[in-house]
N, C-alpha and C. Protein backbone atom coordinates (compact mmCIF):
# COMPACT_ATOMS: atom_id res chain seq x y z
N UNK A 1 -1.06 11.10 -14.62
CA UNK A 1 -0.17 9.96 -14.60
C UNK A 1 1.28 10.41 -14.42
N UNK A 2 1.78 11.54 -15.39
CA UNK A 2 3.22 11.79 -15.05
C UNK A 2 3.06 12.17 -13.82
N UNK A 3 2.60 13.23 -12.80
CA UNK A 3 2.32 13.14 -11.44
C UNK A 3 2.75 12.27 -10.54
N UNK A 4 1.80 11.44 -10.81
CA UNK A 4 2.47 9.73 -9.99
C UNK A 4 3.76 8.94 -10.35
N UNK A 5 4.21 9.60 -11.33
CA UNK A 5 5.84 8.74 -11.72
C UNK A 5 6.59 9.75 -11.06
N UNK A 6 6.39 10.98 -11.04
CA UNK A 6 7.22 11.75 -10.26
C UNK A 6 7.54 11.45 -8.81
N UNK A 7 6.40 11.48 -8.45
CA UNK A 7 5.71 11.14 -7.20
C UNK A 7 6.55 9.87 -6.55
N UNK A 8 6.66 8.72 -7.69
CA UNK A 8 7.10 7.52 -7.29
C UNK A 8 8.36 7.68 -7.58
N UNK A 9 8.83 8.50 -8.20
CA UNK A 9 10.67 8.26 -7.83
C UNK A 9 10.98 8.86 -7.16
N UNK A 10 10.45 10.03 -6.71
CA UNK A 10 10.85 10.69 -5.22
C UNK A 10 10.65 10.14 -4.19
N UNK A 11 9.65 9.02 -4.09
CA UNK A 11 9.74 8.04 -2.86
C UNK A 11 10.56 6.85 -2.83
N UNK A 12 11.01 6.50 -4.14
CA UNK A 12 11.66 5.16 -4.31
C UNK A 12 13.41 5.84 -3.90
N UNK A 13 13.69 7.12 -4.23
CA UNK A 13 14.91 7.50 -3.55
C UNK A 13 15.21 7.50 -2.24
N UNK A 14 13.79 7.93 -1.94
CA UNK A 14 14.09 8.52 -0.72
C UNK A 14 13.72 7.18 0.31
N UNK A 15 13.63 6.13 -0.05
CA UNK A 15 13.39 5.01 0.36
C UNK A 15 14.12 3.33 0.65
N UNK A 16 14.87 3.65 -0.63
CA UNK A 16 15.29 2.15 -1.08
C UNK A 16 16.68 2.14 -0.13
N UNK A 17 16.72 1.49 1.29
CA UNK A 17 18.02 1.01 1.71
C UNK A 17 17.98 -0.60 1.94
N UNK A 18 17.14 -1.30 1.72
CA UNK A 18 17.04 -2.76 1.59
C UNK A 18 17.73 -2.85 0.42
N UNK A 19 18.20 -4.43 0.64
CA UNK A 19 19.30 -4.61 -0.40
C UNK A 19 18.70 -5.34 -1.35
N UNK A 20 19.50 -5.79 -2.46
CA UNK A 20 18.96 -6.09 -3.78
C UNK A 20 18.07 -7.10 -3.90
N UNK A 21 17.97 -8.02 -3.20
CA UNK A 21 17.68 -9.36 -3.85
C UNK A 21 16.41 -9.23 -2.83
N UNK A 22 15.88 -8.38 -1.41
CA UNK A 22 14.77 -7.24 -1.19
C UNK A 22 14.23 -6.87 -2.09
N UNK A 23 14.90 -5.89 -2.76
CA UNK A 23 13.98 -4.92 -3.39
C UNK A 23 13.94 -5.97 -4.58
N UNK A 24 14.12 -6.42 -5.17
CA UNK A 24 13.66 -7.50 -6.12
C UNK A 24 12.37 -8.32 -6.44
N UNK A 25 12.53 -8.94 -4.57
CA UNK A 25 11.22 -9.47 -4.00
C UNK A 25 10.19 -8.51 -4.08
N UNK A 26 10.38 -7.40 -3.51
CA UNK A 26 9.28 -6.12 -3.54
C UNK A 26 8.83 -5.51 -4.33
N UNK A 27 9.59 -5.60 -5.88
CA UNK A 27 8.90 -5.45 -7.07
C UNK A 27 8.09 -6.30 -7.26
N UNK A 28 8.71 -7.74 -7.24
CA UNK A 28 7.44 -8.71 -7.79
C UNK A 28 6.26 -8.26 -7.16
N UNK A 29 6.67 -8.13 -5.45
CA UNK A 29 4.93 -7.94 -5.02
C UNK A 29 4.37 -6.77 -5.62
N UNK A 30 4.90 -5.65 -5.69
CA UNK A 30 4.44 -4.47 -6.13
C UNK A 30 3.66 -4.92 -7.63
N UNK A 31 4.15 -5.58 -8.30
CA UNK A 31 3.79 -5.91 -9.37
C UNK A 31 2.47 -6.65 -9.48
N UNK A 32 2.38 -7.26 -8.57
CA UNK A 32 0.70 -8.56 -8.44
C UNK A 32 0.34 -7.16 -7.65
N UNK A 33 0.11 -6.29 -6.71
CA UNK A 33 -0.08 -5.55 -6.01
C UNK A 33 -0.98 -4.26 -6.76
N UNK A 34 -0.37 -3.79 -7.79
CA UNK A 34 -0.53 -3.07 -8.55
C UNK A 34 -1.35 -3.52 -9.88
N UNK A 35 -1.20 -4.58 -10.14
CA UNK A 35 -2.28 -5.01 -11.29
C UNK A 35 -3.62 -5.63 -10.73
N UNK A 36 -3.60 -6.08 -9.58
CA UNK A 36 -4.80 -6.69 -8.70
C UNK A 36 -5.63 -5.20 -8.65
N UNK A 37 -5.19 -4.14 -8.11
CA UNK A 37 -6.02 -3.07 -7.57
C UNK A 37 -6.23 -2.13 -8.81
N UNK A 38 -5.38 -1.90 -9.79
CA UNK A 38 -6.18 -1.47 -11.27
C UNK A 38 -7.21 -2.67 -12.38
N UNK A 39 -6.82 -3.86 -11.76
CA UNK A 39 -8.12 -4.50 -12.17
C UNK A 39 -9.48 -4.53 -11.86
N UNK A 40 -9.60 -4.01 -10.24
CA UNK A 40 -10.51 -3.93 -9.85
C UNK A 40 -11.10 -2.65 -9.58
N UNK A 41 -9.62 -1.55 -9.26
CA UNK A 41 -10.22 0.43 -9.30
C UNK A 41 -10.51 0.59 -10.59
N UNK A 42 -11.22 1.04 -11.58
CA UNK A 42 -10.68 1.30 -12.46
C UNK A 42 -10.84 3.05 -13.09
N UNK A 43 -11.11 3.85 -11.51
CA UNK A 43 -11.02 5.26 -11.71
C UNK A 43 -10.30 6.04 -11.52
N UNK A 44 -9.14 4.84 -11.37
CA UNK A 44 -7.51 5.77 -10.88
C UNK A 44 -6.38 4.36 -11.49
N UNK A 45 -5.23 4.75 -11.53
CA UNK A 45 -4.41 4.08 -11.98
C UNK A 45 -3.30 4.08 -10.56
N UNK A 46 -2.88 2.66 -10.28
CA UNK A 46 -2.22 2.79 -9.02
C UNK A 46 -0.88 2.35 -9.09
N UNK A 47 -0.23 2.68 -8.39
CA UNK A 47 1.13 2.47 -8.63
C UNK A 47 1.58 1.58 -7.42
N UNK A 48 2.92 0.76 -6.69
CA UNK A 48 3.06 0.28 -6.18
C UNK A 48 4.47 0.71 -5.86
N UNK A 49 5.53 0.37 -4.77
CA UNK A 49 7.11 0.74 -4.85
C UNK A 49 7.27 0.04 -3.34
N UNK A 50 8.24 -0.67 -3.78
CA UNK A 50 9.20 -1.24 -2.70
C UNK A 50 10.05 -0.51 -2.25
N UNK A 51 10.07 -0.23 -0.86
CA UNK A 51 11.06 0.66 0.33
C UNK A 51 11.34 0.37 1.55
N UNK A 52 12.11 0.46 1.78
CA UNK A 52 12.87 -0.21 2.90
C UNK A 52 12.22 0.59 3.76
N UNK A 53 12.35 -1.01 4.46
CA UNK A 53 11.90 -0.75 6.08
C UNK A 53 12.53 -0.88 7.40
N UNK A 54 12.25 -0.84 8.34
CA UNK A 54 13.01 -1.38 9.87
C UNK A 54 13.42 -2.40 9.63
N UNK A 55 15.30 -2.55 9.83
CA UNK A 55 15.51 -3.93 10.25
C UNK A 55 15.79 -4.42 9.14
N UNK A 56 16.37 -3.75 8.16
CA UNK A 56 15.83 -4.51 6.76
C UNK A 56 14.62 -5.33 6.23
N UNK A 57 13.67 -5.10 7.06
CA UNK A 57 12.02 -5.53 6.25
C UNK A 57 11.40 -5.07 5.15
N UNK A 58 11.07 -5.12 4.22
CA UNK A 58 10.64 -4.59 2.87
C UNK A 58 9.18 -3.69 3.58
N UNK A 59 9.13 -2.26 3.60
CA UNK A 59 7.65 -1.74 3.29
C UNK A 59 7.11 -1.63 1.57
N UNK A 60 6.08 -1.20 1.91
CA UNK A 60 5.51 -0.88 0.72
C UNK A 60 4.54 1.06 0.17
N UNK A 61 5.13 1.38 -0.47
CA UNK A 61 4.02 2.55 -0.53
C UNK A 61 3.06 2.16 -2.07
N UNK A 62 1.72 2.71 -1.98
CA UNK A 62 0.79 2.29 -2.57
C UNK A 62 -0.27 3.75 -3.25
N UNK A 63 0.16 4.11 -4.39
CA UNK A 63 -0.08 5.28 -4.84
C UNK A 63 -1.33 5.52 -6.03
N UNK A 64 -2.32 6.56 -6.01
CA UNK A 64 -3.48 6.74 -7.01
C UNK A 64 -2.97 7.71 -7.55
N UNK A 65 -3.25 7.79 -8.65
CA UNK A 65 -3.47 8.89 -9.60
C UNK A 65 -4.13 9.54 -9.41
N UNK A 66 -5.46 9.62 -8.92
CA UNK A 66 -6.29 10.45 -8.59
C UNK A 66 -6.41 10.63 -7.21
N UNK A 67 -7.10 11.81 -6.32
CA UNK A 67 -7.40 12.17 -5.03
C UNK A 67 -8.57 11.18 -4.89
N UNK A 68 -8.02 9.94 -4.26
CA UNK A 68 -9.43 9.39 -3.80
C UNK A 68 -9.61 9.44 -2.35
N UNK A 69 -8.62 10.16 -1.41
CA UNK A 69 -8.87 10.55 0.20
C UNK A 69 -9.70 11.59 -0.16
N UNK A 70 -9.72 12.53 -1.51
CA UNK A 70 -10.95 13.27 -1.06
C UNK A 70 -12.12 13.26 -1.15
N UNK A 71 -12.81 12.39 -1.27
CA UNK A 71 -14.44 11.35 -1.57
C UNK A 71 -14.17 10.17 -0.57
N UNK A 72 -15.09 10.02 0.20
CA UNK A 72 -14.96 9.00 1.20
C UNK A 72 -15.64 7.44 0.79
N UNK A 73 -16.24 7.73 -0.33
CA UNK A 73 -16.67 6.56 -1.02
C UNK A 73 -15.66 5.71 -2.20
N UNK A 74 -14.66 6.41 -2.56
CA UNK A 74 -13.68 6.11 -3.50
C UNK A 74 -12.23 5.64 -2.38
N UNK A 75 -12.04 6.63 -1.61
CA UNK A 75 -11.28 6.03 -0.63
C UNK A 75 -11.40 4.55 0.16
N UNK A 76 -12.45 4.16 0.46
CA UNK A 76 -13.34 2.99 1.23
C UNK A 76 -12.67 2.38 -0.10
N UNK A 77 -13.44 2.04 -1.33
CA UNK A 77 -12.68 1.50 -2.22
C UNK A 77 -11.86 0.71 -2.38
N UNK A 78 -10.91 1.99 -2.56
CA UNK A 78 -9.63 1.88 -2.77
C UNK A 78 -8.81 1.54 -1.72
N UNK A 79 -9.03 1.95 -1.00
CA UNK A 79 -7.91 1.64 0.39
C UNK A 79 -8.45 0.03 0.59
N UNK A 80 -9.57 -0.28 0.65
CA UNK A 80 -10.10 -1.87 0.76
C UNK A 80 -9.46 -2.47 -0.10
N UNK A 81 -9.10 -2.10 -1.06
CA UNK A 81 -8.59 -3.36 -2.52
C UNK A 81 -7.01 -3.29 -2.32
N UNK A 82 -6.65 -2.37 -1.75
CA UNK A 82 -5.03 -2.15 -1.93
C UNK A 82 -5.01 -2.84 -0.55
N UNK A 83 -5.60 -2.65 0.62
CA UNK A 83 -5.25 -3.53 2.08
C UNK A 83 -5.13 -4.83 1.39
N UNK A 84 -6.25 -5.55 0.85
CA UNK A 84 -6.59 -6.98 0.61
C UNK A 84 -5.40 -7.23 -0.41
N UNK A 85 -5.30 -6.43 -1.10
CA UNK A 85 -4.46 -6.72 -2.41
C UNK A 85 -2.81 -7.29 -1.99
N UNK A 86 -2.45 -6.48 -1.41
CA UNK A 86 -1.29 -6.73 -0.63
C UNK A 86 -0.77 -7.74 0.97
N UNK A 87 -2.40 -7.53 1.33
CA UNK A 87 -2.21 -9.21 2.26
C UNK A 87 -2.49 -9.90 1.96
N UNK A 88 -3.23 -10.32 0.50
CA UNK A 88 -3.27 -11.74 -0.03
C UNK A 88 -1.73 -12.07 -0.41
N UNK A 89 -1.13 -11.01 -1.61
CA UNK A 89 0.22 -11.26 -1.79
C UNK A 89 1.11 -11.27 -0.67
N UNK A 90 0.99 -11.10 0.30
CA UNK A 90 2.19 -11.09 1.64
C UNK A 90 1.50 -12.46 1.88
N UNK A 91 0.68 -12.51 2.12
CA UNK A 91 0.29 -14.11 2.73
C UNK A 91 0.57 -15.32 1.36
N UNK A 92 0.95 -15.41 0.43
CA UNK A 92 1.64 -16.04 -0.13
C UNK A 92 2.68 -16.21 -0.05
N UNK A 93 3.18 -15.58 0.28
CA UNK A 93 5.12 -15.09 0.78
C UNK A 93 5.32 -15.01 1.99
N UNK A 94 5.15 -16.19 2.79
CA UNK A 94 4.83 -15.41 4.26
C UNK A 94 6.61 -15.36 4.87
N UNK A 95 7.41 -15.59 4.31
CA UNK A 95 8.90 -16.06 4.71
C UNK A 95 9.51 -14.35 4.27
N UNK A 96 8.64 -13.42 3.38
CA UNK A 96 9.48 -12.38 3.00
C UNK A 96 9.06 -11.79 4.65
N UNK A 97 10.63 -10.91 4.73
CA UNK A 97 10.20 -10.08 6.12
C UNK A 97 9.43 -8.41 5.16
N UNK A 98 8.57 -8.05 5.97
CA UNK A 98 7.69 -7.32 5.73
C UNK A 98 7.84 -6.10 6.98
N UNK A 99 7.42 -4.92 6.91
CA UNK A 99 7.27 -3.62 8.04
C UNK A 99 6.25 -2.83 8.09
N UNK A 100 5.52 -1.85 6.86
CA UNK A 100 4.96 -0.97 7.07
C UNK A 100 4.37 -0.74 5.40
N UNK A 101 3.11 -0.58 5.28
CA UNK A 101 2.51 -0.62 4.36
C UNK A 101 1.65 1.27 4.36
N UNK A 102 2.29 2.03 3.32
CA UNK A 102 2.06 3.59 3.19
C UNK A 102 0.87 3.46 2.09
N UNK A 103 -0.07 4.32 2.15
CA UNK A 103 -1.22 4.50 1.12
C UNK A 103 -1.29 5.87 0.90
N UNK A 104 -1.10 6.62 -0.22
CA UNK A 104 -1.42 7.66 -0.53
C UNK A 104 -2.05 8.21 -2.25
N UNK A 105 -1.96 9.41 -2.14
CA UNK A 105 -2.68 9.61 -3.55
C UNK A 105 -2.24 10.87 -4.01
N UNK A 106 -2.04 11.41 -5.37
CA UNK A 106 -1.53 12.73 -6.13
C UNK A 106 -1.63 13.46 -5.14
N UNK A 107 -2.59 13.78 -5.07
CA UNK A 107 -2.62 15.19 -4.13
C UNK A 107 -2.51 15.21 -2.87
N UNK A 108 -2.17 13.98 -2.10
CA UNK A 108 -1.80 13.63 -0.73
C UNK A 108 0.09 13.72 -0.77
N UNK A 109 0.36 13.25 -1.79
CA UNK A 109 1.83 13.56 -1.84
C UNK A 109 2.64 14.42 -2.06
N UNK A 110 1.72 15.20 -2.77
CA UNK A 110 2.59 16.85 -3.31
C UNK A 110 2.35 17.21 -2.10
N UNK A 111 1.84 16.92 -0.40
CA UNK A 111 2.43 17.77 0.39
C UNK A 111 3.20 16.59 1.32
N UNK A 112 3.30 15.57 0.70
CA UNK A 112 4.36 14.97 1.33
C UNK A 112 4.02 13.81 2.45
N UNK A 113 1.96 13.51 2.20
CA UNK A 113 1.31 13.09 3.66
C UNK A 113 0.93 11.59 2.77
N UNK A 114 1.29 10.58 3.61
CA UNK A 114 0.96 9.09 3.57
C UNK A 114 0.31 8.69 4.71
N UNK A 115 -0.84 7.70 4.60
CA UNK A 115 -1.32 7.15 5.89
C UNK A 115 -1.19 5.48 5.86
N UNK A 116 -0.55 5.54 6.99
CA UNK A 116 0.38 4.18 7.36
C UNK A 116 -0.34 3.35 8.10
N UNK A 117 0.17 2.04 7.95
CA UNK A 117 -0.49 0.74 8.52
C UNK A 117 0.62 -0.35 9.00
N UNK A 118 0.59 -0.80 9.29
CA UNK A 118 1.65 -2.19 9.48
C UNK A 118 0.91 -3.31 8.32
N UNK A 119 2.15 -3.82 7.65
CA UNK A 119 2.01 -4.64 6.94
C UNK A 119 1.21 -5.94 7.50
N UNK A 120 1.49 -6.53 8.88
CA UNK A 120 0.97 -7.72 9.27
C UNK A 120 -0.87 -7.94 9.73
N UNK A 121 -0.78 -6.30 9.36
CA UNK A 121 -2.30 -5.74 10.07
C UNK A 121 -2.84 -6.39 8.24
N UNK A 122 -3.12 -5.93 7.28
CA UNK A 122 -3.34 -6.02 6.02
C UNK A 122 -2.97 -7.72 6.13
N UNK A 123 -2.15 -8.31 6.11
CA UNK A 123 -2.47 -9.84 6.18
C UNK A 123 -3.24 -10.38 7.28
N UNK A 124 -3.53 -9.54 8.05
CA UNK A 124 -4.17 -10.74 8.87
C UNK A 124 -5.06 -9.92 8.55
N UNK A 125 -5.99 -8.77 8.33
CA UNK A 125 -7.38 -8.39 7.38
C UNK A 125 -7.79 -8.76 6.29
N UNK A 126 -6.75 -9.54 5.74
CA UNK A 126 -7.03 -10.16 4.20
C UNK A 126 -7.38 -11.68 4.35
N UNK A 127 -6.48 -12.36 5.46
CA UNK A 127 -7.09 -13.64 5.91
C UNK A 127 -8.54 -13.92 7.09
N UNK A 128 -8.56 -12.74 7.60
CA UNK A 128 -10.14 -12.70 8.08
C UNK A 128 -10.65 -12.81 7.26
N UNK A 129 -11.24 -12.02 6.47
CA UNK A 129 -11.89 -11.55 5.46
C UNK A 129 -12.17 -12.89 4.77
N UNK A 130 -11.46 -13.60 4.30
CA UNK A 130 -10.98 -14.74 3.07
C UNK A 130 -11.88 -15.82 3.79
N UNK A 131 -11.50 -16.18 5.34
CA UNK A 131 -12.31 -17.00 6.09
C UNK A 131 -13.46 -16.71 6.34
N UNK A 132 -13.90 -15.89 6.27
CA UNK A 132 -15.45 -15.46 6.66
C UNK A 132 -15.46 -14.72 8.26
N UNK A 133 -14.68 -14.58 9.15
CA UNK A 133 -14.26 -13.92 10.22
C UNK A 133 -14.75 -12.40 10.51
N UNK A 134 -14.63 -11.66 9.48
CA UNK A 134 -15.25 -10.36 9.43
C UNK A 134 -15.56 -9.76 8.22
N UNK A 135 -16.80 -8.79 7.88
CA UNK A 135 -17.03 -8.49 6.57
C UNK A 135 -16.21 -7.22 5.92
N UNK A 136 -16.17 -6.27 4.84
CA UNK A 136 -15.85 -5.57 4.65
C UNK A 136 -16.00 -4.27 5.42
N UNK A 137 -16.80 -4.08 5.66
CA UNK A 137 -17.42 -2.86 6.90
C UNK A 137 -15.96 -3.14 7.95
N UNK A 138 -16.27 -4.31 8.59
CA UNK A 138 -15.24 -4.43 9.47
C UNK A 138 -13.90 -4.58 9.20
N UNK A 139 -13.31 -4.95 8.36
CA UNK A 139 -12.21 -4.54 7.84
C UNK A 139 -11.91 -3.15 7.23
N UNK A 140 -12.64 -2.23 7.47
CA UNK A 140 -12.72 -1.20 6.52
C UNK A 140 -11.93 -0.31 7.96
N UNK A 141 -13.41 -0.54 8.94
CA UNK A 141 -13.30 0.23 10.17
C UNK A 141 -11.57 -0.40 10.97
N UNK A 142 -11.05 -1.63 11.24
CA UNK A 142 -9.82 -1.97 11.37
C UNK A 142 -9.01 -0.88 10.70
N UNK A 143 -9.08 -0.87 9.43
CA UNK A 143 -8.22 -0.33 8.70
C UNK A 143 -8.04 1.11 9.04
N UNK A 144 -8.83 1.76 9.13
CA UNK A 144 -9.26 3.62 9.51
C UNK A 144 -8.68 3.76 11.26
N UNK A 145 -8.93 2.54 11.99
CA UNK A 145 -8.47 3.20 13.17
C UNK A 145 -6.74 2.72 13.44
N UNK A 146 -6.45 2.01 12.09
CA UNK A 146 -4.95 1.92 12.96
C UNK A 146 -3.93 3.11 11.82
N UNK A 147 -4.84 3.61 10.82
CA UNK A 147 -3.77 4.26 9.60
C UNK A 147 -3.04 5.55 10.93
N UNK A 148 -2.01 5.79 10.64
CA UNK A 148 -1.31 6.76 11.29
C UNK A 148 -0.54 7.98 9.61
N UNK A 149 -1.66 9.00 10.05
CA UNK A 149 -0.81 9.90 8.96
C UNK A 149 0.31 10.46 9.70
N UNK A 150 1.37 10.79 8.43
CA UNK A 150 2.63 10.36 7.87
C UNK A 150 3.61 11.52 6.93
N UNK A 151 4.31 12.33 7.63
CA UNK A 151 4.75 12.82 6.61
C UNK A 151 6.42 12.08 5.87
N UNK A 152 5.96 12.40 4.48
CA UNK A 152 7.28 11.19 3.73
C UNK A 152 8.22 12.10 3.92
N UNK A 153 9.56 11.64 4.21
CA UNK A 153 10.57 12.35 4.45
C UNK A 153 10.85 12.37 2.82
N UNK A 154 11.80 13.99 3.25
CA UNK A 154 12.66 14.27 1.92
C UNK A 154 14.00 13.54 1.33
């Protein structure tokens, strides 16, 4: 756990140029964001952090305590509950501007590697999904072919 607080203020520095009443908004989400996906992971503890994006758009990075990229069954998971988790909450808010949604985990960050998505990709996988449009499989596979790994700047 201290790991991931480390972890998360070295990204929240190296991140936060959206302005206040932004990053404000981006806590709250981080906050439904982060209690949605430890209600439902419950073999890692996840963290959430608002960071500026292009344009002033709020991204998001989305952090485990544990290595779950290295088990491909915990990853599926997890990366499924944190996509959904965060386009249900963006699709409640659809007026916040939004950019780029980062997923990583302890041991993906101590070398500095996030795998990235566009935020609008995760809402519109969370509203398929919700409608009956495509199942988890297929949102899973969406999700895997658009992540772009990522190294987090210093």
């Amino acid at each position: 756990m201290r790991n991931v607080l480390v972890v998360a203020a070295t990204v929240l520095f190296w991140s936060l140029s959206a302005n206040a009443q932004s990053v404000e908004k981006g806590q709250s989400v981080c906050y439904e964001v982060q209690n949605a996906v430890n209600g439902l992971v419950d073999y890692t503890e996840t963290k959430c952090l608002p960071t500026g994006g292009k344009a002033g758009a709020l991204s998001f990075i989305v952090i485990s305590s544990e290595p779950v990229f290295s088990v491909e069954a915990s990853k599926k998971a997890w990366v499924l509950v944190a996509v959904a988790s965060i386009g249900k909450t963006l699709n409640d808010q659809p007026s916040l501007k939004v950019d780029e949604l980062w997923l990583s985990d302890v041991n993906q960050m101590k070398s500095r590697i996030a795998h990235v998505m566009p935020v609008s990709l995760a809402k519109s996988l969370q509203r398929q999904v919700y409608n009956g449009q495509i199942d988890l499989d297929g949102m899973y596979a969406a999700i895997k072919k658009s992540l772009v790994r990522k190294t987090v700047s210093k």
